[in-house]
N, C-alpha and C. Protein backbone atom coordinates (compact mmCIF):
# COMPACT_ATOMS: atom_id res chain seq x y z
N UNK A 1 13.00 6.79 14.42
CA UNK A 1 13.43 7.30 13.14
C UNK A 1 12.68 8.59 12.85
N UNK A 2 13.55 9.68 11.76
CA UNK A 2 12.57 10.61 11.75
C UNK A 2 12.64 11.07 10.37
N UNK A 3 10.86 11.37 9.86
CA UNK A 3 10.81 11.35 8.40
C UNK A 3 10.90 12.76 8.34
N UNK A 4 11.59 13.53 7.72
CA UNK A 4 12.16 14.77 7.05
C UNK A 4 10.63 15.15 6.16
N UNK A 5 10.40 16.63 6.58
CA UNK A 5 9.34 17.39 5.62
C UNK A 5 9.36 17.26 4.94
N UNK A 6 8.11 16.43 3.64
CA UNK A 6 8.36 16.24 2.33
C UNK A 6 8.74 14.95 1.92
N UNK A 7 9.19 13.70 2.79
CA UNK A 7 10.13 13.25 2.62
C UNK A 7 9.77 11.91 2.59
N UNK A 8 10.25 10.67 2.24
CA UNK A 8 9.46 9.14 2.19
C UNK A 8 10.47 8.34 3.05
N UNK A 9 9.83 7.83 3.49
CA UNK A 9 11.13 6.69 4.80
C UNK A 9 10.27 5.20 4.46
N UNK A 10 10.65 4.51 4.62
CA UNK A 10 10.84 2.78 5.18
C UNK A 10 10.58 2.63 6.33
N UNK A 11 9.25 2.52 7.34
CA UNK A 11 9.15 2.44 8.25
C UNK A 11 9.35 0.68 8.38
N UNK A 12 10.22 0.30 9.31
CA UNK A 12 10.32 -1.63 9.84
C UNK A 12 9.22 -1.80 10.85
N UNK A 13 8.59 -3.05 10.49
CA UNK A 13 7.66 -3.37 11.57
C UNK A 13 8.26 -4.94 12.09
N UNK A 14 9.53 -5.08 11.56
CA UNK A 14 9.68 -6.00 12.59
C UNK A 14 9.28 -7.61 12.08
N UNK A 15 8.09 -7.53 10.92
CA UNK A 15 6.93 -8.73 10.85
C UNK A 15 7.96 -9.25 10.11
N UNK A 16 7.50 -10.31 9.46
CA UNK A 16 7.71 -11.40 8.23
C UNK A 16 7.09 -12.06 8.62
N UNK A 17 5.89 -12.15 7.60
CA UNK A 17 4.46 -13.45 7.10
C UNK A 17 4.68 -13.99 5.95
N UNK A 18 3.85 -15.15 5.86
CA UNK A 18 3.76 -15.25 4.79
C UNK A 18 1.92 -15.57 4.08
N UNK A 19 1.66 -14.66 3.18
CA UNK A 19 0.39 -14.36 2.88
C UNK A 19 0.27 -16.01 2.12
N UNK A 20 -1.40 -16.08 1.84
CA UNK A 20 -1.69 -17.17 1.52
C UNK A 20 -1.70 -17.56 0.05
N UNK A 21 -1.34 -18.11 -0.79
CA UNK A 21 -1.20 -18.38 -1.82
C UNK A 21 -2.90 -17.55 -2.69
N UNK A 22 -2.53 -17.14 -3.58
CA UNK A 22 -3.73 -16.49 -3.83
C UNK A 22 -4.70 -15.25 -3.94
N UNK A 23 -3.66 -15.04 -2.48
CA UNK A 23 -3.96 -13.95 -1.70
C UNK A 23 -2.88 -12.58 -1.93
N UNK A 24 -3.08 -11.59 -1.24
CA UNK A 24 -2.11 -10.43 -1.03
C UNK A 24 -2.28 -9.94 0.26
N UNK A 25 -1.32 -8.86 0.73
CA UNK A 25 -1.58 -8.25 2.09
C UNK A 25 -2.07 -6.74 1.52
N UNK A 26 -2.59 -6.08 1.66
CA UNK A 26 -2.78 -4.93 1.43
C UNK A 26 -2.90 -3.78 2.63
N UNK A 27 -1.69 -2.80 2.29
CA UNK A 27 -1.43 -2.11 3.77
C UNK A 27 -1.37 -1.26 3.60
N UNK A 28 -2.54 -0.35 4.34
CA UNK A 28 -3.31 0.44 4.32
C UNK A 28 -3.07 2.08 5.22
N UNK A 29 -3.27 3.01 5.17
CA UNK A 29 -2.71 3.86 6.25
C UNK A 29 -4.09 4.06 7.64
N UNK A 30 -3.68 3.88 8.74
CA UNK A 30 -5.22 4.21 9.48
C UNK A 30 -5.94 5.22 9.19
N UNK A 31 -7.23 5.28 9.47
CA UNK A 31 -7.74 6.62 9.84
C UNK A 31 -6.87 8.10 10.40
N UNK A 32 -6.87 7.55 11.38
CA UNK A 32 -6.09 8.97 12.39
C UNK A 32 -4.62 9.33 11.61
N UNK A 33 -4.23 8.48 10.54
CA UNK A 33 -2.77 8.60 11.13
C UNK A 33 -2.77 9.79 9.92
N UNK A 34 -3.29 10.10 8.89
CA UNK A 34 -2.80 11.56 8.05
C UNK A 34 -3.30 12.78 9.46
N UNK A 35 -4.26 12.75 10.05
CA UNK A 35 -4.96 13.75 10.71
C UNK A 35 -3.77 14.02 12.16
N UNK A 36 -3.25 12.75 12.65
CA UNK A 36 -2.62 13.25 14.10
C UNK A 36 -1.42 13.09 13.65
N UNK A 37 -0.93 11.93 12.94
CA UNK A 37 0.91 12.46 12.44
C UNK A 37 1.04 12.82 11.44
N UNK A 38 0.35 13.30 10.20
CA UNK A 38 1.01 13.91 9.22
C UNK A 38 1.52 12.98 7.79
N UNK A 39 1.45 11.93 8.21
CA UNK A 39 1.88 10.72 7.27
C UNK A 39 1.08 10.31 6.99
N UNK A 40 1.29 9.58 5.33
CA UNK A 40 0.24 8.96 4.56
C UNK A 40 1.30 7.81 3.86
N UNK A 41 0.44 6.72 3.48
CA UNK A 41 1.41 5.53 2.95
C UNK A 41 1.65 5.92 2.06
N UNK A 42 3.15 5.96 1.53
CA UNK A 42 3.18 6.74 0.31
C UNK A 42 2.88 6.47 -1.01
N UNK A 43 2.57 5.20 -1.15
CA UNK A 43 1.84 4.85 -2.58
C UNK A 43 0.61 4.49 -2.92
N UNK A 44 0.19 5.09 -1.75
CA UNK A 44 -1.71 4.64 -1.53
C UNK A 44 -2.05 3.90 -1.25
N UNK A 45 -1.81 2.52 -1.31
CA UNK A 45 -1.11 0.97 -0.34
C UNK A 45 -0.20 0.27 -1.04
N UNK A 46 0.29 -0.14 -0.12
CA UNK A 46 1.21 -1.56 -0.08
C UNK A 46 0.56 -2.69 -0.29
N UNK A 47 1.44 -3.48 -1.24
CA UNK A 47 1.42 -4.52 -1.44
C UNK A 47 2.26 -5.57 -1.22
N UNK A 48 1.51 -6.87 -0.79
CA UNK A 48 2.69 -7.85 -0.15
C UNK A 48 2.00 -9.22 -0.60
N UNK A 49 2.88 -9.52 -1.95
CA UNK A 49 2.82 -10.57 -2.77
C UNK A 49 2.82 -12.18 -1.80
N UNK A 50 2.64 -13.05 -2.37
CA UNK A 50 2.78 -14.50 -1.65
C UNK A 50 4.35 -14.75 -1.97
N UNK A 51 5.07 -14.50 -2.69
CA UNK A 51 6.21 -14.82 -2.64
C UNK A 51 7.27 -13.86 -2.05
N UNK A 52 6.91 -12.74 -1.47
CA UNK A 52 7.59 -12.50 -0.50
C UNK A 52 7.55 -12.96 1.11
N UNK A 53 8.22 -13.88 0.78
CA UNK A 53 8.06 -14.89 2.55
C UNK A 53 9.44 -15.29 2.73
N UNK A 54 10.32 -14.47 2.57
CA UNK A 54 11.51 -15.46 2.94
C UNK A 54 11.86 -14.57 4.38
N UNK A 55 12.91 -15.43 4.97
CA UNK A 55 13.20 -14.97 6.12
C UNK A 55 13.99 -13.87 6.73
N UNK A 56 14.51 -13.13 5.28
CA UNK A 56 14.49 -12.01 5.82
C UNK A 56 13.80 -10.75 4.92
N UNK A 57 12.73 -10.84 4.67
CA UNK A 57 11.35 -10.29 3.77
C UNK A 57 10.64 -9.68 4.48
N UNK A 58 11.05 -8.65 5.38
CA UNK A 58 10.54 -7.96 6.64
C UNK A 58 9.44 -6.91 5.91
N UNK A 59 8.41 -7.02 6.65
CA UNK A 59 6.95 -6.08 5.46
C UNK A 59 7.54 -4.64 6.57
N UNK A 60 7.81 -4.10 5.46
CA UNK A 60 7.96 -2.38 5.99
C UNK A 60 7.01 -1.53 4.80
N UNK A 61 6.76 -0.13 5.80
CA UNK A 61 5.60 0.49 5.40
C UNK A 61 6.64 2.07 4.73
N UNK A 62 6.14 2.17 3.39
CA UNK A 62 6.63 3.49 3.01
C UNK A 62 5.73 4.58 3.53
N UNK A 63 6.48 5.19 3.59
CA UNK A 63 5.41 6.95 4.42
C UNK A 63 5.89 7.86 4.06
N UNK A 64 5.13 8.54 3.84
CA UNK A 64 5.30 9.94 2.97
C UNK A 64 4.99 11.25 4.31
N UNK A 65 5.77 12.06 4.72
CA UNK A 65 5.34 13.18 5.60
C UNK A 65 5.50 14.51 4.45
N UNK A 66 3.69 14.35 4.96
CA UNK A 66 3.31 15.65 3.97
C UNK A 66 3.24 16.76 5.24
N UNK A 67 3.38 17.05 5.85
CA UNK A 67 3.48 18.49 7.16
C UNK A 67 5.02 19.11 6.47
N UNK A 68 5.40 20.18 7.22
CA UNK A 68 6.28 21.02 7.16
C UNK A 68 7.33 21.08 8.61
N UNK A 69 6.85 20.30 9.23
CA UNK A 69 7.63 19.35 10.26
C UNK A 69 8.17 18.16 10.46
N UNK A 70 9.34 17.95 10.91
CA UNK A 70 10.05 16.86 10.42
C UNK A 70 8.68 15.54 12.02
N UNK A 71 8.27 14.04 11.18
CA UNK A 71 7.48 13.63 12.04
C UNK A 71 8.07 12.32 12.42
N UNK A 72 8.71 12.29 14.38
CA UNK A 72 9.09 10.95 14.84
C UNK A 72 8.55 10.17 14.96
N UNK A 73 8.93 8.79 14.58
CA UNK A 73 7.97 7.54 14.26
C UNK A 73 9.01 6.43 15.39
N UNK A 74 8.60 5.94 16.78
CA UNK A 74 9.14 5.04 16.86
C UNK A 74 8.48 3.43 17.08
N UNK A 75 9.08 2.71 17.73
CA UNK A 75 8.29 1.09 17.44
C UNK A 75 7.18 1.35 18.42
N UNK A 76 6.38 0.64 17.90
CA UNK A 76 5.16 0.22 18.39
C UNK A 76 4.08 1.45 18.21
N UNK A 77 4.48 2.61 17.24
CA UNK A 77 3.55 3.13 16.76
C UNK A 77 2.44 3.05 15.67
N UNK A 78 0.95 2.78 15.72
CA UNK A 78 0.24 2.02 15.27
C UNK A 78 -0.03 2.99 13.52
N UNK A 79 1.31 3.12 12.61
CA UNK A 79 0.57 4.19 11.42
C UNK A 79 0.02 3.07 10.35
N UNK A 80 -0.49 2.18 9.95
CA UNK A 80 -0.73 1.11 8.82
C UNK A 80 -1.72 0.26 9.86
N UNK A 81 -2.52 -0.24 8.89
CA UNK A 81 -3.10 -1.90 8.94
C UNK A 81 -2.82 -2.27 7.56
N UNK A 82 -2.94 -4.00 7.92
CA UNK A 82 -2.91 -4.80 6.74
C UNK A 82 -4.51 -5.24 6.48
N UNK A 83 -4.56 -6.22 5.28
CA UNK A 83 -5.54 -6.70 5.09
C UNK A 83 -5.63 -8.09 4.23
N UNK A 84 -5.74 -9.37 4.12
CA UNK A 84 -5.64 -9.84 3.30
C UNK A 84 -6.95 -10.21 2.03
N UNK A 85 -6.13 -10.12 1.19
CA UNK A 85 -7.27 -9.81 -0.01
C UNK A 85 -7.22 -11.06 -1.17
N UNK A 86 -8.75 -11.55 -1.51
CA UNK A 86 -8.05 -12.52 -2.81
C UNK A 86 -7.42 -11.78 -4.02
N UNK A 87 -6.61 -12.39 -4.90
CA UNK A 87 -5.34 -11.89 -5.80
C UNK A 87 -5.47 -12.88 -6.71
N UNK A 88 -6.64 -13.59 -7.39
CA UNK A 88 -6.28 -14.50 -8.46
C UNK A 88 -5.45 -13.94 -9.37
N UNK A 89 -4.22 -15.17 -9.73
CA UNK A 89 -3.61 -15.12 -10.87
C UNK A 89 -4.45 -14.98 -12.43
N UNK A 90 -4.02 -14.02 -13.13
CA UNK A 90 -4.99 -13.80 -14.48
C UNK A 90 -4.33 -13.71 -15.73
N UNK A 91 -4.67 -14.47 -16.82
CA UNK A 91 -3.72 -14.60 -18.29
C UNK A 91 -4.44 -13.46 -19.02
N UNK A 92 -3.86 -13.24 -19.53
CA UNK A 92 -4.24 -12.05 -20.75
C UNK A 92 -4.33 -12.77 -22.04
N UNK A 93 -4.99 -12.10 -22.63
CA UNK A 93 -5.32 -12.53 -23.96
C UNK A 93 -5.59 -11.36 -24.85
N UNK A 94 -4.67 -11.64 -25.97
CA UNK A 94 -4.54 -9.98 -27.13
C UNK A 94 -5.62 -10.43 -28.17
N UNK A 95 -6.61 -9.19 -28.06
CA UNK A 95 -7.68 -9.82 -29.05
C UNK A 95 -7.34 -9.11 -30.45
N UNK A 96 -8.17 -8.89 -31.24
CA UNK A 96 -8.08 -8.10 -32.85
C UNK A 96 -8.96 -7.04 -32.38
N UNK A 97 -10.45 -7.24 -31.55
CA UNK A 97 -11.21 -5.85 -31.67
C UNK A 97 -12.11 -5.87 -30.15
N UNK A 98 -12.20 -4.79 -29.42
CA UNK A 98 -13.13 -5.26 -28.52
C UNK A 98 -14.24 -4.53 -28.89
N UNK A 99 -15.25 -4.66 -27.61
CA UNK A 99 -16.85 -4.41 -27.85
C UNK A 99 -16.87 -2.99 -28.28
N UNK A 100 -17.69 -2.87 -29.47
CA UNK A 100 -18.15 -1.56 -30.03
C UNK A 100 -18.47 -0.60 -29.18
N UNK A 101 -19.23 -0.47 -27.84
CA UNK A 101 -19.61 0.18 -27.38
C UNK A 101 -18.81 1.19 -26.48
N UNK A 102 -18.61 2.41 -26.28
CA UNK A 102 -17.43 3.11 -24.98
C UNK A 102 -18.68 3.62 -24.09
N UNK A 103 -18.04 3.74 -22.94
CA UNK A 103 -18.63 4.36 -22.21
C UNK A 103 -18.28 6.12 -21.58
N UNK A 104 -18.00 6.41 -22.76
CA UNK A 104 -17.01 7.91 -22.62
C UNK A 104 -16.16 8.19 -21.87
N UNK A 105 -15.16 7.40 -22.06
CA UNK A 105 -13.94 8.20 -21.35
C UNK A 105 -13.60 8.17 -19.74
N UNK A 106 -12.90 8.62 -19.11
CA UNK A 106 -12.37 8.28 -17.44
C UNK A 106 -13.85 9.52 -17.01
N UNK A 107 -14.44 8.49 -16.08
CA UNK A 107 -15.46 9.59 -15.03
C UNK A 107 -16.47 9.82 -15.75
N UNK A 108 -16.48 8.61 -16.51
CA UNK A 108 -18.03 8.71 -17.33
C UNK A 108 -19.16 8.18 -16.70
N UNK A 109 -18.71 6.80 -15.56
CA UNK A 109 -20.05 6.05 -14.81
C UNK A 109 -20.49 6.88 -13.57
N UNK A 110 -20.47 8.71 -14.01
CA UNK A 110 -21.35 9.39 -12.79
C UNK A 110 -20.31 9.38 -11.62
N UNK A 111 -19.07 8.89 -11.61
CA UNK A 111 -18.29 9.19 -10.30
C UNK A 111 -17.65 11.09 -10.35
């Protein structure tokens, strides 16, 4: 398949897992792969819920080709890893006031 300059594709890998209750897959772009093909996952990672497991729930990787060349991708080319990660389920709760204190704003803890 070939991703067009600029352009986002659906790469198929073929898989269907099913992640562990709890858990998530988180899919990642390699090292090498912005530096030697040009592609980056296009949403910074993927995510692959526990309830996507059905049998035809094939984990494909979005890719973004940021070059000015169109970049061929065929099977068994290694651009993603996964990872599995814990994912506890979490309830929210709407309060009236939270803690008095801010910590100024985005990029305040020195990053």
């Amino acid at each position: 398949m070939d991703v067009s300059p600029g352009g986002v594709a659906l790469v198929r890998t073929g898989l269907v897992i099913e992640v562990p209750t709890g858990h998530c897959l988180g899919i990642f772009a390699r090292s090498s792969t912005p530096l030697k093909r040009g592609l980056l996952v296009a949403n910074g990672v993927g995510i692959v819920d526990p309830d996507y497991s059905g049998p035809e729930d094939e984990i494909m990787i979005q890719v973004l080709n940021f070059t000015a060349a169109t970049v061929h991708v065929t099977r068994g080319d290694r651009l993603a890893q996964g990872i599995v990660l814990p994912a506890p389920r979490v309830t929210w709760q709407e309060v009236g006031a939270i803690r008095p204190v801010t910590r100024g704003g985005f990029g305040a803890t020195g990053g």
